[in-house]
Protein backbone atom coordinates (compact mmCIF):
# COMPACT_ATOMS: atom_id res chain seq x y z
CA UNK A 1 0.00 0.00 0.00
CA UNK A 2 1.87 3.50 -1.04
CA UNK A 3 -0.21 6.53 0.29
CA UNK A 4 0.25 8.71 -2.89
CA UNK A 5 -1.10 12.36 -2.61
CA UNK A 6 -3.59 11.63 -5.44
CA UNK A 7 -5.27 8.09 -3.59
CA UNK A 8 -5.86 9.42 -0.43
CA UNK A 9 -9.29 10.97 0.04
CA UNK A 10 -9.36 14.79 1.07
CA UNK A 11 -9.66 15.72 5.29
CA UNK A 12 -13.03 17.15 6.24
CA UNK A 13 -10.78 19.60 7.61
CA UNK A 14 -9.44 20.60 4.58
CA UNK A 15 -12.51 21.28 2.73
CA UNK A 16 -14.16 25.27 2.83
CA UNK A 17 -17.17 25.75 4.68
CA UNK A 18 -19.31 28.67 2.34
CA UNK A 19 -21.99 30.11 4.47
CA UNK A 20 -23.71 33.96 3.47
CA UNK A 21 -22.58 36.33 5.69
CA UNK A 22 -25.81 37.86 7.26
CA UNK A 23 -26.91 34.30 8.13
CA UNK A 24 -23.68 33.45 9.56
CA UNK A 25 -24.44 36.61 11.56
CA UNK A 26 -27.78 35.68 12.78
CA UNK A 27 -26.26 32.17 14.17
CA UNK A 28 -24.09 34.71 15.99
CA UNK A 29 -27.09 36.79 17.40
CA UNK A 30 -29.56 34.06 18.10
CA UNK A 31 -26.82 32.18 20.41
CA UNK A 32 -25.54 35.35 22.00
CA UNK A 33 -29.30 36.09 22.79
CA UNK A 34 -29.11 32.84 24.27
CA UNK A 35 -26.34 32.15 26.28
CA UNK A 36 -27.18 36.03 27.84
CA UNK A 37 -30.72 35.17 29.18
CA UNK A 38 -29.28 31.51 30.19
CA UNK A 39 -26.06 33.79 32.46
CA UNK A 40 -29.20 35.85 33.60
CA UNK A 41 -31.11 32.88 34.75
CA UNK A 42 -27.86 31.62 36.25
CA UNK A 43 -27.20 34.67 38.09
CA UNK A 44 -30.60 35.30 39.14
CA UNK A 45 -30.85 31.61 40.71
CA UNK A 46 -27.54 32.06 42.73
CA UNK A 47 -28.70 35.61 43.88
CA UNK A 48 -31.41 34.34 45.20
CA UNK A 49 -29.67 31.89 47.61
């Protein structure tokens, strides 16, 4: 078995992810949102100890 450049198969790794910019940005928003009201919750339960 030789492991040739051309027989191997490419790395997921290698390969480029193309996503549209404003919907990468929403991703961005709608998880921010997120993890802030799940710290809130978080803070709110162990203020209230």
């Amino acid at each position: 078995m030789n492991n040739t450049p051309e027989m191997r198969k490419p790395s997921v790794w290698g390969m480029q992810v193309r996503a549209p910019f404003k919907k990468v940005i929403a991703f961005d928003l709608l998880f921010l949102g997120l993890g802030t009201m799940i710290g809130a919750g978080i803070l709110a339960a162990i203020l209230h100890l």
